[in-house]
N, C-alpha and C. Protein backbone atom coordinates (compact mmCIF):
# COMPACT_ATOMS: atom_id res chain seq x y z
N UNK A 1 -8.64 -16.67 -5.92
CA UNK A 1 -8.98 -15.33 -5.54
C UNK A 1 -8.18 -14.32 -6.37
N UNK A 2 -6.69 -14.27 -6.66
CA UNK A 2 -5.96 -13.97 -7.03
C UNK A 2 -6.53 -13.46 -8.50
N UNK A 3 -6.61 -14.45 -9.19
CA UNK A 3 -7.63 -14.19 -11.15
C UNK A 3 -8.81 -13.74 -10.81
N UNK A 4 -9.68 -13.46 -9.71
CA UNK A 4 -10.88 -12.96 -9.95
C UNK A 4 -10.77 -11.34 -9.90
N UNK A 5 -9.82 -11.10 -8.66
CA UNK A 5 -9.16 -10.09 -8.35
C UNK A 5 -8.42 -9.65 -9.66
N UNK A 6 -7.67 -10.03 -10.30
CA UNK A 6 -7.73 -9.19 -11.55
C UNK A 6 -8.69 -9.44 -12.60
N UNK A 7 -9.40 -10.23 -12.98
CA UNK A 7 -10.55 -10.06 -13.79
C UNK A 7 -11.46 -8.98 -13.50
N UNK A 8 -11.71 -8.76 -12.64
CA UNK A 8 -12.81 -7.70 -11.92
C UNK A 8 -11.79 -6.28 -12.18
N UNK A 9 -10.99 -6.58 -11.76
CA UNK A 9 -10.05 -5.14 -11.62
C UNK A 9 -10.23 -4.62 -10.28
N UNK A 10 -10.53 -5.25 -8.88
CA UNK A 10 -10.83 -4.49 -7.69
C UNK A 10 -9.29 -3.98 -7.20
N UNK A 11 -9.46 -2.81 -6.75
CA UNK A 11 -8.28 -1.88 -5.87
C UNK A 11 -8.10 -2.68 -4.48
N UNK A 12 -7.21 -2.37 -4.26
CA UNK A 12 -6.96 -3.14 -2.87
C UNK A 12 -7.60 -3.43 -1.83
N UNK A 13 -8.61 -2.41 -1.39
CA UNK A 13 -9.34 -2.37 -0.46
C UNK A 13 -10.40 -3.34 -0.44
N UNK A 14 -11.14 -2.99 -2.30
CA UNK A 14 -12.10 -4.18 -2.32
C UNK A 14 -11.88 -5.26 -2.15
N UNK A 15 -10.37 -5.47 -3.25
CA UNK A 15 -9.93 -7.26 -3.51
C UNK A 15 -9.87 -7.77 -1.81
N UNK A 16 -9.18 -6.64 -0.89
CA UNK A 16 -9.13 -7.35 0.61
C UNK A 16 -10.78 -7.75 1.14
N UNK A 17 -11.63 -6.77 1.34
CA UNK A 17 -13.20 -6.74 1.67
C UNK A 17 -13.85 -8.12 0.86
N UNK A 18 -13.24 -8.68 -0.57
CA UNK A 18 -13.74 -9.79 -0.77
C UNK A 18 -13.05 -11.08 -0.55
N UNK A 19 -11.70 -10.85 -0.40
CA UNK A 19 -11.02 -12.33 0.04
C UNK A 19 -11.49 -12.55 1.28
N UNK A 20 -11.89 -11.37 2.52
CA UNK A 20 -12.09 -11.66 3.92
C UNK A 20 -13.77 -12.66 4.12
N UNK A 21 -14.77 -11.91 2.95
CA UNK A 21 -15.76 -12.57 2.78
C UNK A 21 -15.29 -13.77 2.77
N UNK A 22 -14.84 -14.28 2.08
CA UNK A 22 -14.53 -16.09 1.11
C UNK A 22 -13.39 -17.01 2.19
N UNK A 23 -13.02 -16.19 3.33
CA UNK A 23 -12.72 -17.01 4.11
C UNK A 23 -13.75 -17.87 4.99
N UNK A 24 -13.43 -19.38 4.95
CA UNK A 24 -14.13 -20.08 5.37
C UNK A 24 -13.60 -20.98 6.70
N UNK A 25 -13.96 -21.75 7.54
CA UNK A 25 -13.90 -22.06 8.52
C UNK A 25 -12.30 -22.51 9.49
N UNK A 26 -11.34 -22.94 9.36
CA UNK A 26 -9.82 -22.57 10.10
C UNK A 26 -9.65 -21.16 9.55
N UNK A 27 -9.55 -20.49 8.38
CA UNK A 27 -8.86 -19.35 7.94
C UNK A 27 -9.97 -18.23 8.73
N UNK A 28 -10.46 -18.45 8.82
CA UNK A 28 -11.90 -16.94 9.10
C UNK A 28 -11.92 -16.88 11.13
N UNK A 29 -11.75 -18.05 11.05
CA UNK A 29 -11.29 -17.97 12.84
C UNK A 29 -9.59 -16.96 12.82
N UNK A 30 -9.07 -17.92 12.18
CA UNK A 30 -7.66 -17.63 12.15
C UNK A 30 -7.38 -15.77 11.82
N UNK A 31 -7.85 -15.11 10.97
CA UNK A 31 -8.25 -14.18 10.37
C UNK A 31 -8.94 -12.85 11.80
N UNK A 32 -10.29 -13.87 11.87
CA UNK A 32 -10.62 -13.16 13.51
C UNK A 32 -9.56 -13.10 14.90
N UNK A 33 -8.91 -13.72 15.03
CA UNK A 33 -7.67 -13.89 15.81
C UNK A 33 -6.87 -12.61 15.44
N UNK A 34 -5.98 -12.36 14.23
CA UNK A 34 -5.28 -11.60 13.47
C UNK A 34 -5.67 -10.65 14.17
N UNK A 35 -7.12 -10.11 13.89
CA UNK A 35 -7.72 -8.64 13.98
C UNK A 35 -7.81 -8.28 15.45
N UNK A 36 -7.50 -9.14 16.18
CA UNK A 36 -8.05 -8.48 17.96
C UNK A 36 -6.22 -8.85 17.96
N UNK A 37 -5.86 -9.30 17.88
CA UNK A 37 -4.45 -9.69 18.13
C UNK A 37 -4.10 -8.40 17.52
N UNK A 38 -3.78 -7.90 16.40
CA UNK A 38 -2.97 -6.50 16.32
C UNK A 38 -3.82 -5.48 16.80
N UNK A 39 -5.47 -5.57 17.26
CA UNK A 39 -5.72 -4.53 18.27
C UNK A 39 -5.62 -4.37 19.77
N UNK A 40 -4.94 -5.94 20.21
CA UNK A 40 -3.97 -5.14 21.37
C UNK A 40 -3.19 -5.13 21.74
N UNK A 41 -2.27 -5.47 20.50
CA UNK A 41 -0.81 -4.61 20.51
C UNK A 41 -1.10 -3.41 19.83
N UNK A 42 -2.08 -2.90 19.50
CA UNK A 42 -1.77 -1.49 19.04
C UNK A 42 -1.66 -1.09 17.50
N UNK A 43 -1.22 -2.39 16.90
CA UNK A 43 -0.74 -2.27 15.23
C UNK A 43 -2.61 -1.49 14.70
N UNK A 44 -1.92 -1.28 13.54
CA UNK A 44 -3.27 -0.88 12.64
C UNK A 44 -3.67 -1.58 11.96
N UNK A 45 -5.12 -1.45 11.52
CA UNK A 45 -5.38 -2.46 11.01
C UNK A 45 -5.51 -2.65 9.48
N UNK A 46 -5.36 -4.56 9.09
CA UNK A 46 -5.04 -4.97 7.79
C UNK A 46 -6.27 -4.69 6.66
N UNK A 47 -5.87 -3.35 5.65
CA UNK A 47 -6.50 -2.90 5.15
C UNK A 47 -6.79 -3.27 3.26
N UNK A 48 -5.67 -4.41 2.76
CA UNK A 48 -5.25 -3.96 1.58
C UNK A 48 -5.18 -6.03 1.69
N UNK A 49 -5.17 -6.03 0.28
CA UNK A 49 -5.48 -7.64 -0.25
C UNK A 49 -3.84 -7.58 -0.18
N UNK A 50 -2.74 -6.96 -0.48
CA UNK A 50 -1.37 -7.35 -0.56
C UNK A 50 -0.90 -7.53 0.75
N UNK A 51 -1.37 -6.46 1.83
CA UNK A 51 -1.03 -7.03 3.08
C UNK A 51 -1.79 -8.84 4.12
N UNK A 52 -2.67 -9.02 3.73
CA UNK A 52 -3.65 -9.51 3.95
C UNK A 52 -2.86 -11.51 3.19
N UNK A 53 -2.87 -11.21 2.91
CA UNK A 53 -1.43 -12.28 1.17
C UNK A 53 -0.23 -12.35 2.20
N UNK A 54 0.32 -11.27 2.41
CA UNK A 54 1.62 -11.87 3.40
C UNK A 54 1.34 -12.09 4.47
N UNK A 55 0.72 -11.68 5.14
CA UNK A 55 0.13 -12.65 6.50
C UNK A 55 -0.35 -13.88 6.00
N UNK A 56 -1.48 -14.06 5.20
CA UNK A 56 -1.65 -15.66 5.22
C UNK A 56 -0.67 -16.26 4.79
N UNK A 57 -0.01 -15.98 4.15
CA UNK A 57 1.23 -16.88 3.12
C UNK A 57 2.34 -17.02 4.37
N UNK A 58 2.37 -16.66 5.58
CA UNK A 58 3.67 -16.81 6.51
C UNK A 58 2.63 -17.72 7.34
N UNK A 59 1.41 -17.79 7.41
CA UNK A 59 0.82 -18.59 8.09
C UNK A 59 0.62 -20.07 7.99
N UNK A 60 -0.29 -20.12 6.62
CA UNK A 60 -0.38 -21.17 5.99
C UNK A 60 0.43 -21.85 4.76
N UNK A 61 1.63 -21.55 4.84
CA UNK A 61 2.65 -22.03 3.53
C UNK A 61 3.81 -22.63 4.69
N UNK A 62 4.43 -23.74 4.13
CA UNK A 62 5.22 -24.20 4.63
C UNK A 62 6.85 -23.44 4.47
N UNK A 63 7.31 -22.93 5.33
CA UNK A 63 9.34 -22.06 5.17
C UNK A 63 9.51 -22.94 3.68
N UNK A 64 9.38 -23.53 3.80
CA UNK A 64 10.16 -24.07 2.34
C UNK A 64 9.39 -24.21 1.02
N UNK A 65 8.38 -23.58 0.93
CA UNK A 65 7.56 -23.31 -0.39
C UNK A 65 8.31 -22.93 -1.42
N UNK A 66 8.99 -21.53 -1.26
CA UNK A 66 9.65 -21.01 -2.58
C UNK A 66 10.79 -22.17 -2.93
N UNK A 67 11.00 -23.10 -2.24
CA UNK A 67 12.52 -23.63 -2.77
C UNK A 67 11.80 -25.36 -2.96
N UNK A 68 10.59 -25.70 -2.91
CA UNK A 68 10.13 -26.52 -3.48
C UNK A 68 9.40 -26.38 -4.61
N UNK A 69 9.14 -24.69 -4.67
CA UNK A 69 8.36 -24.76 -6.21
C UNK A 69 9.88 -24.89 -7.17
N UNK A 70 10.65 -23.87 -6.62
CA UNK A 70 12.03 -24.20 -7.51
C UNK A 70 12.60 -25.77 -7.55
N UNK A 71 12.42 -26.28 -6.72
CA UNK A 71 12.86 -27.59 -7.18
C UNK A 71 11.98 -28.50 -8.12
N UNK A 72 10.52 -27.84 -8.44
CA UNK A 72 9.75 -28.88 -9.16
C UNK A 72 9.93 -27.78 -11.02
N UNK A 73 9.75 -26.83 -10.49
CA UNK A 73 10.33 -26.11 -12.10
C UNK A 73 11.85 -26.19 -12.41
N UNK A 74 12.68 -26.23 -11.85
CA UNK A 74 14.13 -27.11 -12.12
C UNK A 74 13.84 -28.22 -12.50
N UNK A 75 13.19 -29.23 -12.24
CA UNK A 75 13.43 -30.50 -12.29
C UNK A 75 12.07 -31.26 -13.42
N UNK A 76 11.66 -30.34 -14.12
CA UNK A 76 10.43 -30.38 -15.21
C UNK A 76 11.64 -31.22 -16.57
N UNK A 77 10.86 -32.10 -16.73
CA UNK A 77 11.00 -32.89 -18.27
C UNK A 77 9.96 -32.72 -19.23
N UNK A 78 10.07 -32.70 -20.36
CA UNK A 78 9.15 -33.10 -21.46
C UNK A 78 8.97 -34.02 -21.69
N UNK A 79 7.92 -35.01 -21.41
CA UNK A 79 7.62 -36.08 -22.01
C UNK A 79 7.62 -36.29 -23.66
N UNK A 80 8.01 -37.82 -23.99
CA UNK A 80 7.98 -38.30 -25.51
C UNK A 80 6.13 -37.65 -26.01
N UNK A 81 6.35 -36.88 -26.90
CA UNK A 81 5.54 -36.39 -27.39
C UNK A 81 5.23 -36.68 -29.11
């Protein structure tokens, strides 16, 4: 989503209006949840592909993502070439 979103060049609003399309079946429930859930607590609602990115990424990424990608780019060899 991320490269189409800049290939296209969409502004936030769109890039969000099309990642919400392309959610498909756990994420688009999950997603529908989100939206009645911060409407009744009151929050406003998720308008922008960058906000939209940190909610899923605290959802569906495991606490220890950033420090396993660092451990696999730390730990990169070059093979005999």
């Amino acid at each position: 989503m991320k490269r189409i979103i800049e290939i296209k060049g969409y502004s936030g609003e769109k890039a969000f209006k099309l990642d919400v399309l392309k959610l498909k079946q756990y994420a688009s429930i999950w997603y529908e949840n989100l939206k009645r859930t911060r409407a009744m607590e009151g929050k406003s609602k998720i308008k922008t592909w960058v906000k939209l990115k940190k909610h899923m990424d605290k959802r569906f990424l495991p606490a220890t993502y950033q420090q396993e990608l660092y451990l696999k780019v730390t730990s990169l060899q070059q093979g005999c070439m």
